[in-house]
PDBML (XML) file of the C-alpha atoms, coordinates in Angstrom:
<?xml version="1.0" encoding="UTF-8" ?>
<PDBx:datablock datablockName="MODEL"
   xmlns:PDBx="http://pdbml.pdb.org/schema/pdbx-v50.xsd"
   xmlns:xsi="http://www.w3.org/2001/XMLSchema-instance"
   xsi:schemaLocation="http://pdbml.pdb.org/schema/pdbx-v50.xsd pdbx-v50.xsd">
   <PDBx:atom_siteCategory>
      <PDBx:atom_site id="1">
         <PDBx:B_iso_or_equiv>0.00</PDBx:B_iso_or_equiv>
         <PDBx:Cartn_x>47.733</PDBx:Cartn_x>
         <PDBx:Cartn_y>-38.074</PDBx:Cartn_y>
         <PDBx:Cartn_z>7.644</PDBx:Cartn_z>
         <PDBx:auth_asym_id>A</PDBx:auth_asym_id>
         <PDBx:auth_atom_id>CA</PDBx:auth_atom_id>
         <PDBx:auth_comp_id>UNK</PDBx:auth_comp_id>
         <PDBx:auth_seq_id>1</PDBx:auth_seq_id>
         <PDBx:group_PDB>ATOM</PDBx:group_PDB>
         <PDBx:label_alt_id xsi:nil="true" />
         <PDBx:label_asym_id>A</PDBx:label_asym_id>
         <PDBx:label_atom_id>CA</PDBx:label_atom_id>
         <PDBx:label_comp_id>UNK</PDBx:label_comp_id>
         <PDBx:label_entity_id>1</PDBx:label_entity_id>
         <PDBx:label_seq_id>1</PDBx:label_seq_id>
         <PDBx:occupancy>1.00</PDBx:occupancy>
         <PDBx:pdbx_PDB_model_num>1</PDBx:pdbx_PDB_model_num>
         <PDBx:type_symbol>C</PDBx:type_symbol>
      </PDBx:atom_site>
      <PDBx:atom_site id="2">
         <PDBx:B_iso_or_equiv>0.00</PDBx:B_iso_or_equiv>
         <PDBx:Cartn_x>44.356</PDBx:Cartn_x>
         <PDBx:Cartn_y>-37.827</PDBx:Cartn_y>
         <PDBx:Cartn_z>9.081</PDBx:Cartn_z>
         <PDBx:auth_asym_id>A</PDBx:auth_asym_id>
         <PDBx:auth_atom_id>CA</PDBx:auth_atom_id>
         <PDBx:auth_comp_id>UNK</PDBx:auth_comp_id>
         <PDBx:auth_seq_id>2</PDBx:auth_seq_id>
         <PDBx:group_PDB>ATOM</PDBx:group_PDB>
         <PDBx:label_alt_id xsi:nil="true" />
         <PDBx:label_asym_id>A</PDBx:label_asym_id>
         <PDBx:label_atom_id>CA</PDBx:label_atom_id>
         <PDBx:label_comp_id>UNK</PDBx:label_comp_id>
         <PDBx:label_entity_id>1</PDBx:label_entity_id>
         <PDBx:label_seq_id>2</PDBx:label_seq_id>
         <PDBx:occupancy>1.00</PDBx:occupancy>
         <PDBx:pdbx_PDB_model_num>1</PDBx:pdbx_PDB_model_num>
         <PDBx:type_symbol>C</PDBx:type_symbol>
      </PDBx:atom_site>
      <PDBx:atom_site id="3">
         <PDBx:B_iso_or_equiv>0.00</PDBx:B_iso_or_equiv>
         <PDBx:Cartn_x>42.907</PDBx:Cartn_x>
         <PDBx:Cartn_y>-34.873</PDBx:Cartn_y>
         <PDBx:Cartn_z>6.391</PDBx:Cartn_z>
         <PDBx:auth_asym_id>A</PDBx:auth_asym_id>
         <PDBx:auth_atom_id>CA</PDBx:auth_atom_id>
         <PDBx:auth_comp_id>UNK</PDBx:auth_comp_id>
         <PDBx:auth_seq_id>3</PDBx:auth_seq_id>
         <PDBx:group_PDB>ATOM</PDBx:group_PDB>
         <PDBx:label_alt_id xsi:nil="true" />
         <PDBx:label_asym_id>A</PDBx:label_asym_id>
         <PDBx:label_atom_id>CA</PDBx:label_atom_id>
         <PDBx:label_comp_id>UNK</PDBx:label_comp_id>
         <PDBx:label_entity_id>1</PDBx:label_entity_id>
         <PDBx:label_seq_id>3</PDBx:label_seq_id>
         <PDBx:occupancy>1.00</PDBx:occupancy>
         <PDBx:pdbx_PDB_model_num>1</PDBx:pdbx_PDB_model_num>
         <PDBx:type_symbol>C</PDBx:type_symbol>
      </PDBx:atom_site>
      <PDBx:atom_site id="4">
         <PDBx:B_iso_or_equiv>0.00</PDBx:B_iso_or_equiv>
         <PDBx:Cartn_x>39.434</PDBx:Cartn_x>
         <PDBx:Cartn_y>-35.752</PDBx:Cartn_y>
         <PDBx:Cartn_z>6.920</PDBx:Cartn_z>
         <PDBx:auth_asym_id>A</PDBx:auth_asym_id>
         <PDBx:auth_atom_id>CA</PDBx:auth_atom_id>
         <PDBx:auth_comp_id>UNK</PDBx:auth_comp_id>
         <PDBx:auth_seq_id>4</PDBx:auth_seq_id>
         <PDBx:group_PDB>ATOM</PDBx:group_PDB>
         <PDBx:label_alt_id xsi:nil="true" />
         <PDBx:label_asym_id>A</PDBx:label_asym_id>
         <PDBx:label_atom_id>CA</PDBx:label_atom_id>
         <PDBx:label_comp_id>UNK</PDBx:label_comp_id>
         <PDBx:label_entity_id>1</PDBx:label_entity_id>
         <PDBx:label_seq_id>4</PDBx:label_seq_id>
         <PDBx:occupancy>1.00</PDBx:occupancy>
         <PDBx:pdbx_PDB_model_num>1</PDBx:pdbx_PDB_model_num>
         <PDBx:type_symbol>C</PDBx:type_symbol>
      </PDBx:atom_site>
      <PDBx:atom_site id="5">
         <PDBx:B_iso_or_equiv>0.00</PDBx:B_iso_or_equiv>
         <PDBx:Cartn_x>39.355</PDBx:Cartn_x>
         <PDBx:Cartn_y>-35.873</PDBx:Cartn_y>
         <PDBx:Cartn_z>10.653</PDBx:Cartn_z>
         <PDBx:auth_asym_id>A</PDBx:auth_asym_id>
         <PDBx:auth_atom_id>CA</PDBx:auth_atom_id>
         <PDBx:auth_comp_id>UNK</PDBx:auth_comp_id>
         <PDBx:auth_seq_id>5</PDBx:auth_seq_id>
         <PDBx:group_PDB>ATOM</PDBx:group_PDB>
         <PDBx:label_alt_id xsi:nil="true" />
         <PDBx:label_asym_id>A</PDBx:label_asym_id>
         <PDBx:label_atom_id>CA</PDBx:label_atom_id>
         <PDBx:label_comp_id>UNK</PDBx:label_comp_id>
         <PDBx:label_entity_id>1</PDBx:label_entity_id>
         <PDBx:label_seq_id>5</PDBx:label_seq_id>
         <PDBx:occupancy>1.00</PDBx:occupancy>
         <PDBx:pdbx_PDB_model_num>1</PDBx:pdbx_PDB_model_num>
         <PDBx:type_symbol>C</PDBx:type_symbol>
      </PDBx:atom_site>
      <PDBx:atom_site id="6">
         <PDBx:B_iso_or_equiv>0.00</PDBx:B_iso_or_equiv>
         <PDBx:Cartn_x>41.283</PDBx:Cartn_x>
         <PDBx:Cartn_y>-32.662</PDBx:Cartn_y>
         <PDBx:Cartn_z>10.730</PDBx:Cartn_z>
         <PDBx:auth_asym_id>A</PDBx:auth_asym_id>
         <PDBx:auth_atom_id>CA</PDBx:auth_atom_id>
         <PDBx:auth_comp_id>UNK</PDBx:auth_comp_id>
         <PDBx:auth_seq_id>6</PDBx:auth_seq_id>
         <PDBx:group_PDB>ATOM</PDBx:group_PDB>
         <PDBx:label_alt_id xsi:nil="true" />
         <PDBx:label_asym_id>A</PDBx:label_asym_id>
         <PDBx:label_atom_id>CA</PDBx:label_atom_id>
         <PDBx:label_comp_id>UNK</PDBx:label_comp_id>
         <PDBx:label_entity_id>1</PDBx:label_entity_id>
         <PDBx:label_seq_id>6</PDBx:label_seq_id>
         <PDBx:occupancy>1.00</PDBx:occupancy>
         <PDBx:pdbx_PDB_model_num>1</PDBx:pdbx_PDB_model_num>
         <PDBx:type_symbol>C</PDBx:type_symbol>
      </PDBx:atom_site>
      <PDBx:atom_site id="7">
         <PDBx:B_iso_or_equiv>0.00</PDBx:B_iso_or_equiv>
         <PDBx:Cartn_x>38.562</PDBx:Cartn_x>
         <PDBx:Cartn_y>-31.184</PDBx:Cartn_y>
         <PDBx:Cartn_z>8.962</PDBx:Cartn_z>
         <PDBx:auth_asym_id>A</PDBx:auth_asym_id>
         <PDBx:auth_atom_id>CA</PDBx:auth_atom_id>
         <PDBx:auth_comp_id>UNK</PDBx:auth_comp_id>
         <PDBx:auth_seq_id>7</PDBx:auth_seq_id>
         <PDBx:group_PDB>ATOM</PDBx:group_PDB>
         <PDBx:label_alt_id xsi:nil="true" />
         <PDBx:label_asym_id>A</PDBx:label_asym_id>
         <PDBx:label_atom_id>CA</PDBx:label_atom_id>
         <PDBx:label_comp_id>UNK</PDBx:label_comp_id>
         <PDBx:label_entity_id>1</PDBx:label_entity_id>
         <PDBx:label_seq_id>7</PDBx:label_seq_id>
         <PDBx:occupancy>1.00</PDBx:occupancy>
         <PDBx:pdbx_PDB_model_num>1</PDBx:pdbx_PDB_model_num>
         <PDBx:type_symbol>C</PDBx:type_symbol>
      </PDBx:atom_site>
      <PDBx:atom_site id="8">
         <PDBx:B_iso_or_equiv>0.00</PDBx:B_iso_or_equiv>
         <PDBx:Cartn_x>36.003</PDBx:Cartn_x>
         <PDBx:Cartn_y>-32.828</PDBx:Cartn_y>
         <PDBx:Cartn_z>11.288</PDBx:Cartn_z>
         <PDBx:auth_asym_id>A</PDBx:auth_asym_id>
         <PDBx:auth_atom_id>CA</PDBx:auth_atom_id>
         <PDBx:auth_comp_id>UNK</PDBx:auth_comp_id>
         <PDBx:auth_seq_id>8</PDBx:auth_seq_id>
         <PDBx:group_PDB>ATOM</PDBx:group_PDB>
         <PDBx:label_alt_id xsi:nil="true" />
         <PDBx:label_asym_id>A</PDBx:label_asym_id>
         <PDBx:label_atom_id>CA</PDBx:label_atom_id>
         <PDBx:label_comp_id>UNK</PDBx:label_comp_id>
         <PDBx:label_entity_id>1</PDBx:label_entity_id>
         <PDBx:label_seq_id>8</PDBx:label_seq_id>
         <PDBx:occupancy>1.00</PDBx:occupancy>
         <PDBx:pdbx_PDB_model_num>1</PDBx:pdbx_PDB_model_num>
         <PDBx:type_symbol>C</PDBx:type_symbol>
      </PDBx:atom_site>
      <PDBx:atom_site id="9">
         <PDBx:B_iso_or_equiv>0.00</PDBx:B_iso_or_equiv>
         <PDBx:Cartn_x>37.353</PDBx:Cartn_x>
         <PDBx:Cartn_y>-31.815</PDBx:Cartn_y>
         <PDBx:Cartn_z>14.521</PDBx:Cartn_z>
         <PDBx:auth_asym_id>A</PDBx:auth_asym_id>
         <PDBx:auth_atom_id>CA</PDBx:auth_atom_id>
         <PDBx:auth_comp_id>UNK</PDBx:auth_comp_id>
         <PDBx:auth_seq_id>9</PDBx:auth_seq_id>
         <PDBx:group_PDB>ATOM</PDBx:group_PDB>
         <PDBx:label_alt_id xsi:nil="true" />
         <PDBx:label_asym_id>A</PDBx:label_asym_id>
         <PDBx:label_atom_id>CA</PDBx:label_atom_id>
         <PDBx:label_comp_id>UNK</PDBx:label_comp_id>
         <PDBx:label_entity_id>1</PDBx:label_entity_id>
         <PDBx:label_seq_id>9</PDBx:label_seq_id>
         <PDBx:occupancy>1.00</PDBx:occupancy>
         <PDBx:pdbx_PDB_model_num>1</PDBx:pdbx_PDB_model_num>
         <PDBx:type_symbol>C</PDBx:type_symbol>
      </PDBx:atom_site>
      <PDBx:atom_site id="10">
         <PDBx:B_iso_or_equiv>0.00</PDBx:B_iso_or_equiv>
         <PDBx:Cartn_x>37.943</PDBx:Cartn_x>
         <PDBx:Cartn_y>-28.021</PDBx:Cartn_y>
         <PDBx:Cartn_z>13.245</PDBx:Cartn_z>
         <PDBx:auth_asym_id>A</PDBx:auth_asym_id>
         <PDBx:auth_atom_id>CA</PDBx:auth_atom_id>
         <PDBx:auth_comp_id>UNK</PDBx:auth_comp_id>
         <PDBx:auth_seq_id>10</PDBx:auth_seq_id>
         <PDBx:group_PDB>ATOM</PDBx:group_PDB>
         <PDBx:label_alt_id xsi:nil="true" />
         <PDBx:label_asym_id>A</PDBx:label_asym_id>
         <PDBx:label_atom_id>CA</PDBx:label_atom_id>
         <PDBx:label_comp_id>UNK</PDBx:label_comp_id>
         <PDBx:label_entity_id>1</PDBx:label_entity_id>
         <PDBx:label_seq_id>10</PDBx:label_seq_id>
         <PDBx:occupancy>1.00</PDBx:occupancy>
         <PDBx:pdbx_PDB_model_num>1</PDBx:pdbx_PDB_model_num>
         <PDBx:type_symbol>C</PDBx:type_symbol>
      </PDBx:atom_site>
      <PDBx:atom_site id="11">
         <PDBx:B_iso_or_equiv>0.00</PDBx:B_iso_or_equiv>
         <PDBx:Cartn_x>34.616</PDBx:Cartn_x>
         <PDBx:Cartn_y>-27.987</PDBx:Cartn_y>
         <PDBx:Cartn_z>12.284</PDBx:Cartn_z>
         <PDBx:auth_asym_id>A</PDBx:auth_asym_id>
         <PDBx:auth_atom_id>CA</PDBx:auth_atom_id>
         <PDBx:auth_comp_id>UNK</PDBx:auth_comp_id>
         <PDBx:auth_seq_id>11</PDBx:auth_seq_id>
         <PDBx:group_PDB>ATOM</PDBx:group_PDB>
         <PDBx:label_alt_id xsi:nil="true" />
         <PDBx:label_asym_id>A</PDBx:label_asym_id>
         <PDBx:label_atom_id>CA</PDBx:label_atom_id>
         <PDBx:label_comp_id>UNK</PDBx:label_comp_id>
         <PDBx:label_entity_id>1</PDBx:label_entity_id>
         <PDBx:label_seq_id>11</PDBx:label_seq_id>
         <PDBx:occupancy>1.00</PDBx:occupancy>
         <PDBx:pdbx_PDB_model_num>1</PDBx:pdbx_PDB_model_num>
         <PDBx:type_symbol>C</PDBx:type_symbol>
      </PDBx:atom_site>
      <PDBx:atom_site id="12">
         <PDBx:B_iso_or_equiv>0.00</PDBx:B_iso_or_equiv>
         <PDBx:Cartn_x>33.066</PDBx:Cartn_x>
         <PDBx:Cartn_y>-29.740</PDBx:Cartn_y>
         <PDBx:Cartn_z>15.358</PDBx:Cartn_z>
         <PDBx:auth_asym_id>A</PDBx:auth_asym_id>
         <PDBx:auth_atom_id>CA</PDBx:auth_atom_id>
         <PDBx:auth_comp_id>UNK</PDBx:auth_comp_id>
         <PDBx:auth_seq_id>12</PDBx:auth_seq_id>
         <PDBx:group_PDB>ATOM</PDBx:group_PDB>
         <PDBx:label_alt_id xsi:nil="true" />
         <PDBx:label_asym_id>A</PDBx:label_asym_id>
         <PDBx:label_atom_id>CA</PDBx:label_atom_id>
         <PDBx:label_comp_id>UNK</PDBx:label_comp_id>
         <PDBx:label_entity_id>1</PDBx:label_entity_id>
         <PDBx:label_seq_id>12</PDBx:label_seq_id>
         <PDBx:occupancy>1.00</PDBx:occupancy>
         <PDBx:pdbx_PDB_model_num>1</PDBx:pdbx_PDB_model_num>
         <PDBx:type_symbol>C</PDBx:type_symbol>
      </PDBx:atom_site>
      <PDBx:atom_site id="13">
         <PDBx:B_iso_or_equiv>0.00</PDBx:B_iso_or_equiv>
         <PDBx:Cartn_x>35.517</PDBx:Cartn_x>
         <PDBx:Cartn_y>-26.751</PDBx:Cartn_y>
         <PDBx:Cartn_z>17.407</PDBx:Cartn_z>
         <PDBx:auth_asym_id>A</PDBx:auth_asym_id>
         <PDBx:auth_atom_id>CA</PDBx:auth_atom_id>
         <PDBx:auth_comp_id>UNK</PDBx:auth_comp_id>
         <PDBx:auth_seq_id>13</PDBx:auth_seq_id>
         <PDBx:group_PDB>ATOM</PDBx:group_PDB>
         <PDBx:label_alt_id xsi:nil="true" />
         <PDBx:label_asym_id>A</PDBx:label_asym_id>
         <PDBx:label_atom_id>CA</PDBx:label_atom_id>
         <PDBx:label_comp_id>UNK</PDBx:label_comp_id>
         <PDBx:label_entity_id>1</PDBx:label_entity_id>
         <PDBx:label_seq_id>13</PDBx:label_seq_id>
         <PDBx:occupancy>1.00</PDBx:occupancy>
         <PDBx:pdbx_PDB_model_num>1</PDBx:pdbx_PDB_model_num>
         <PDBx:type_symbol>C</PDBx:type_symbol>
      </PDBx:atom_site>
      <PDBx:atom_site id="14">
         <PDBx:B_iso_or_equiv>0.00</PDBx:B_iso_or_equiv>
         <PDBx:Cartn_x>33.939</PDBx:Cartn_x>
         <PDBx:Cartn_y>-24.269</PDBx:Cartn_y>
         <PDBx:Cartn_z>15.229</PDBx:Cartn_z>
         <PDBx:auth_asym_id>A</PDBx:auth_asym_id>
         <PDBx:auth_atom_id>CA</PDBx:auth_atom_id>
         <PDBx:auth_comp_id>UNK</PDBx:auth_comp_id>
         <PDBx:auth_seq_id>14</PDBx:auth_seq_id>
         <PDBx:group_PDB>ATOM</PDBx:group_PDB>
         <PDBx:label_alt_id xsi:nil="true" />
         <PDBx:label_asym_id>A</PDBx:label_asym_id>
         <PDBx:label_atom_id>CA</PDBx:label_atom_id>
         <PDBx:label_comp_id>UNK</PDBx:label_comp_id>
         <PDBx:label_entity_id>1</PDBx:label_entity_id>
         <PDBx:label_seq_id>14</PDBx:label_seq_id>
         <PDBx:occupancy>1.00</PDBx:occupancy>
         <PDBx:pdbx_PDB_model_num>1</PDBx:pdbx_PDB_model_num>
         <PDBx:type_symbol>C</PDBx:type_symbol>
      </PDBx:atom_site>
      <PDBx:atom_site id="15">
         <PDBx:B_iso_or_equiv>0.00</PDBx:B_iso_or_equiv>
         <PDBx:Cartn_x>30.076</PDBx:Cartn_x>
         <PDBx:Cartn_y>-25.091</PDBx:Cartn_y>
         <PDBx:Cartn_z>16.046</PDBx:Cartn_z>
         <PDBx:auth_asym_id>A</PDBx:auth_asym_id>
         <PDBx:auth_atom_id>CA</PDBx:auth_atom_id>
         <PDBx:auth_comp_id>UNK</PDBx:auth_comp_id>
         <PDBx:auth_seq_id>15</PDBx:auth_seq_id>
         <PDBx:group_PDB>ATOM</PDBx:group_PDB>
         <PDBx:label_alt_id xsi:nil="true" />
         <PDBx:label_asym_id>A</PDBx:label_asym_id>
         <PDBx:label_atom_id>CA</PDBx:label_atom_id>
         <PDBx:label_comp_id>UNK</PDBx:label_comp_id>
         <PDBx:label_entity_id>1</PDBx:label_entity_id>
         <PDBx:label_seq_id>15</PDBx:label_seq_id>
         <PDBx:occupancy>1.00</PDBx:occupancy>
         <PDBx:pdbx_PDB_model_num>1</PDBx:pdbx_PDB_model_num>
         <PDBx:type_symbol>C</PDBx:type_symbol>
      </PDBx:atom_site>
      <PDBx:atom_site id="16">
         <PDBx:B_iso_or_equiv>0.00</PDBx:B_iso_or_equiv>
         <PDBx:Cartn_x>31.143</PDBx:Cartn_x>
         <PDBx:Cartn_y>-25.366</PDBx:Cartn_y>
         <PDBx:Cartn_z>19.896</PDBx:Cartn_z>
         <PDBx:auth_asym_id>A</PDBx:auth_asym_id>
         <PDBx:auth_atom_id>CA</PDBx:auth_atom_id>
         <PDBx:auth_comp_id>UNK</PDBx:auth_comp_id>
         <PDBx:auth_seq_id>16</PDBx:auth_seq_id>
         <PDBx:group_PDB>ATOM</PDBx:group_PDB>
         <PDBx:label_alt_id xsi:nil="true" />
         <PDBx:label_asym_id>A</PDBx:label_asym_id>
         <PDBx:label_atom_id>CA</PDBx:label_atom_id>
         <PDBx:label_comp_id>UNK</PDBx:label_comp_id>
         <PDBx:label_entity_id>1</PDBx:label_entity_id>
         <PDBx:label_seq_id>16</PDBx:label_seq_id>
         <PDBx:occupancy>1.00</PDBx:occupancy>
         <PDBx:pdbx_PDB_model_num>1</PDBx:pdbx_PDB_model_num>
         <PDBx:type_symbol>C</PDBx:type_symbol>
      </PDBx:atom_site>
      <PDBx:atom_site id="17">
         <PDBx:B_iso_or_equiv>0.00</PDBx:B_iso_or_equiv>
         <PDBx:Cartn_x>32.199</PDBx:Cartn_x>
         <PDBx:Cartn_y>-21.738</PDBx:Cartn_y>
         <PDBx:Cartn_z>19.667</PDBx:Cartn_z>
         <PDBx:auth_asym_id>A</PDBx:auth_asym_id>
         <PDBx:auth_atom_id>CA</PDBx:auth_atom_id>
         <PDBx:auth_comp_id>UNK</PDBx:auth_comp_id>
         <PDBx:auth_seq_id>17</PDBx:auth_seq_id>
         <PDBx:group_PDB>ATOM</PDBx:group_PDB>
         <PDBx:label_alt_id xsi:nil="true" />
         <PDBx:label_asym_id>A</PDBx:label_asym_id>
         <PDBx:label_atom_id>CA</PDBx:label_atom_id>
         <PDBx:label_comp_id>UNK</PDBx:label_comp_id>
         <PDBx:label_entity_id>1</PDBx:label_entity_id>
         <PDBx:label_seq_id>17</PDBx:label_seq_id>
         <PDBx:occupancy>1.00</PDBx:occupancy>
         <PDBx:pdbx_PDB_model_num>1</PDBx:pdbx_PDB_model_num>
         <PDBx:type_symbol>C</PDBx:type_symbol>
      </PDBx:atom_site>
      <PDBx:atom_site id="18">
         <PDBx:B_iso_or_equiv>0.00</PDBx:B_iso_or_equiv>
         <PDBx:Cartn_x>29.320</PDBx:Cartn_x>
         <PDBx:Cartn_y>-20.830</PDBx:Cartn_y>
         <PDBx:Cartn_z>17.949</PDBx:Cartn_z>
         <PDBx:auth_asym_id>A</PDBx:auth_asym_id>
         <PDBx:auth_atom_id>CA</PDBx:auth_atom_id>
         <PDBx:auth_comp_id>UNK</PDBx:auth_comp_id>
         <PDBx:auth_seq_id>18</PDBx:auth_seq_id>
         <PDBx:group_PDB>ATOM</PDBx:group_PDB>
         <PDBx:label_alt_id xsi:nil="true" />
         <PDBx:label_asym_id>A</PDBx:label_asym_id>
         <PDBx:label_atom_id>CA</PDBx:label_atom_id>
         <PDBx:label_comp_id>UNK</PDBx:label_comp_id>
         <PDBx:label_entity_id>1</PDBx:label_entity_id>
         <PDBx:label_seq_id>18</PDBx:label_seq_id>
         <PDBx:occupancy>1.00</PDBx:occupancy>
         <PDBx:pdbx_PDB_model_num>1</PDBx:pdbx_PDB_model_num>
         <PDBx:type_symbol>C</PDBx:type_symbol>
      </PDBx:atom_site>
      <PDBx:atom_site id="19">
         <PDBx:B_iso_or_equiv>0.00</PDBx:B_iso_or_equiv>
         <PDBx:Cartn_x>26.854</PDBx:Cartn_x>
         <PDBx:Cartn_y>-22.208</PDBx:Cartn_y>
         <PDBx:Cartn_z>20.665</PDBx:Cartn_z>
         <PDBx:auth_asym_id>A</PDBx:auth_asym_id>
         <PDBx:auth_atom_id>CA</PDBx:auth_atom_id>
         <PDBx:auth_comp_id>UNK</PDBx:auth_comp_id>
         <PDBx:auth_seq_id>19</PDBx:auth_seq_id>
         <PDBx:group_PDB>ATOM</PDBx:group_PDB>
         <PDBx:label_alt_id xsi:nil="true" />
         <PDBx:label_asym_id>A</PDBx:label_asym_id>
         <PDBx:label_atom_id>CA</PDBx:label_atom_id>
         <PDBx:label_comp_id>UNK</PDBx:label_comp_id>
         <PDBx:label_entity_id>1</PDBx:label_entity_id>
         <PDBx:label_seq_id>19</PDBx:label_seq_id>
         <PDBx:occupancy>1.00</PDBx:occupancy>
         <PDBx:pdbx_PDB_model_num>1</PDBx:pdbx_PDB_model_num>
         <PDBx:type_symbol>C</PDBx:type_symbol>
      </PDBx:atom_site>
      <PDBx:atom_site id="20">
         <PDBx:B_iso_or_equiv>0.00</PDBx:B_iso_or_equiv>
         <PDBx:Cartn_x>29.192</PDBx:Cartn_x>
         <PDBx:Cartn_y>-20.746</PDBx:Cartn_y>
         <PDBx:Cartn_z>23.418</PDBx:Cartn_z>
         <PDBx:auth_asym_id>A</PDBx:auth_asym_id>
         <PDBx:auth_atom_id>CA</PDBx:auth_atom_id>
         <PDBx:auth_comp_id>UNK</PDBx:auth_comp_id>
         <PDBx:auth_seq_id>20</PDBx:auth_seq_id>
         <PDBx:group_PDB>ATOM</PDBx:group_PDB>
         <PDBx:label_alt_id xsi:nil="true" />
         <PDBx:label_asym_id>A</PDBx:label_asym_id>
         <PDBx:label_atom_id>CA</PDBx:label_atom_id>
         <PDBx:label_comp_id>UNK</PDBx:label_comp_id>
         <PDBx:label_entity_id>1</PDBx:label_entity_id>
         <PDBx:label_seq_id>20</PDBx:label_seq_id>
         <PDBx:occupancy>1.00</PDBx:occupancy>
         <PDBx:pdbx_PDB_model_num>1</PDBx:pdbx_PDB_model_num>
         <PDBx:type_symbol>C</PDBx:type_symbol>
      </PDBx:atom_site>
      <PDBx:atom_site id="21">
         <PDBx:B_iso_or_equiv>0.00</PDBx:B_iso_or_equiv>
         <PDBx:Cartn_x>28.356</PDBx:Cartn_x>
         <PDBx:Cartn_y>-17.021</PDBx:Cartn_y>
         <PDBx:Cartn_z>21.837</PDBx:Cartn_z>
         <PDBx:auth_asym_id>A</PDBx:auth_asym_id>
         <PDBx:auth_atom_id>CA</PDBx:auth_atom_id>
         <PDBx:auth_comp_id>UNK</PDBx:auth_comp_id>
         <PDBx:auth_seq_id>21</PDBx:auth_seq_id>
         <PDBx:group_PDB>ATOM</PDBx:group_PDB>
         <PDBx:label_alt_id xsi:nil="true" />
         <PDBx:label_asym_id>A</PDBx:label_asym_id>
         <PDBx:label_atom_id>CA</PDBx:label_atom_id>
         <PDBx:label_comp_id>UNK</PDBx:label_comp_id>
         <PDBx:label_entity_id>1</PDBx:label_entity_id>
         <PDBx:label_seq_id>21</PDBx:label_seq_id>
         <PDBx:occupancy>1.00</PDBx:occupancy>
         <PDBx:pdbx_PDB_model_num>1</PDBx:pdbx_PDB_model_num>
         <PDBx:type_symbol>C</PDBx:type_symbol>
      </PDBx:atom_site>
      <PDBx:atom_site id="22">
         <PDBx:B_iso_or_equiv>0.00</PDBx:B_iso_or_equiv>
         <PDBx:Cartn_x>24.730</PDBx:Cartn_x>
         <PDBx:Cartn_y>-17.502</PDBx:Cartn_y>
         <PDBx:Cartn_z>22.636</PDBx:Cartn_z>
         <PDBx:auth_asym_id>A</PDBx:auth_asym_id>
         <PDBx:auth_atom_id>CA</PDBx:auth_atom_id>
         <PDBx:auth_comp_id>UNK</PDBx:auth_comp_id>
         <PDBx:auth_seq_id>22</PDBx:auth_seq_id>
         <PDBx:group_PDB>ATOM</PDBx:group_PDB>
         <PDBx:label_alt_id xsi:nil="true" />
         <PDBx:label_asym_id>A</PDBx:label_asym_id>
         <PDBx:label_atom_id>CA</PDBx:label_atom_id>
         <PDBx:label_comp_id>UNK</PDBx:label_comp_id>
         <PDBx:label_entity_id>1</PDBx:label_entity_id>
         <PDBx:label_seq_id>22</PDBx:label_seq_id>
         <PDBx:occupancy>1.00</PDBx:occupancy>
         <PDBx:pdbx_PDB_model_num>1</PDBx:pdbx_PDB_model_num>
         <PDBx:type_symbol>C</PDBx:type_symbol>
      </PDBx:atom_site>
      <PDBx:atom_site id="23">
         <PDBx:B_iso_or_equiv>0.00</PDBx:B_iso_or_equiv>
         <PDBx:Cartn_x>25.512</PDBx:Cartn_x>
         <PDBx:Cartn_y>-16.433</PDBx:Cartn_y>
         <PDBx:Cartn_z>26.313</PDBx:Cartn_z>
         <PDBx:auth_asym_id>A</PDBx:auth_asym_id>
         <PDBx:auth_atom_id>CA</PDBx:auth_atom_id>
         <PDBx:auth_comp_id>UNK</PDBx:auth_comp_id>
         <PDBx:auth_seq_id>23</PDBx:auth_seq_id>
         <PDBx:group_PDB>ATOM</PDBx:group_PDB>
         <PDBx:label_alt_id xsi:nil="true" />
         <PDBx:label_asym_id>A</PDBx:label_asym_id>
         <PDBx:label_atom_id>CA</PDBx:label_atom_id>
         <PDBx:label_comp_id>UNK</PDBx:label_comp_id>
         <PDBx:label_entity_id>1</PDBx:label_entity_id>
         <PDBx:label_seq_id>23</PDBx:label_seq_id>
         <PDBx:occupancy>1.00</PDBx:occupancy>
         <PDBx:pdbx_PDB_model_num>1</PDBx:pdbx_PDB_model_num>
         <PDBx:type_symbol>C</PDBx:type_symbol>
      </PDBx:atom_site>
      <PDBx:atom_site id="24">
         <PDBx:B_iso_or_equiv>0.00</PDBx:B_iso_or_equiv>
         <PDBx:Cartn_x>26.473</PDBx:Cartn_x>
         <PDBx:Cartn_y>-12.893</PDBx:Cartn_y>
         <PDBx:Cartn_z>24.978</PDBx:Cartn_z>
         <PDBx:auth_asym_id>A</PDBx:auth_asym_id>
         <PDBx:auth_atom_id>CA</PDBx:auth_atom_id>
         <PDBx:auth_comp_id>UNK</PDBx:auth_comp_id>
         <PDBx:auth_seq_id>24</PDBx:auth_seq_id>
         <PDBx:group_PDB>ATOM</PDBx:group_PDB>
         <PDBx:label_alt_id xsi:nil="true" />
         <PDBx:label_asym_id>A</PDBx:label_asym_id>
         <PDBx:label_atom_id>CA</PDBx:label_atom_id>
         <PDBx:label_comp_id>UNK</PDBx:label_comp_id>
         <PDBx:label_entity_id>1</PDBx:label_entity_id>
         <PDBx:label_seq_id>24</PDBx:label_seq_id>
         <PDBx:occupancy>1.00</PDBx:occupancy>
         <PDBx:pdbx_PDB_model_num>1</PDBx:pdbx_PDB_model_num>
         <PDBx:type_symbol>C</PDBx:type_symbol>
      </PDBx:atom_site>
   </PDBx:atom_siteCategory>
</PDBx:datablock>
């Protein structure tokens, strides 16, 4: 069911958010 690349591409979503915030 794809568990670990779920967990990959939320986390690889999460660190692009974080690096987006640095324009604040």
């Amino acid at each position: 069911q794809g568990f670990r690349s779920a967990v990959v591409s939320a986390m690889e979503a999460c660190t692009e958010k974080s690096k987006k915030l640095k324009g604040v």
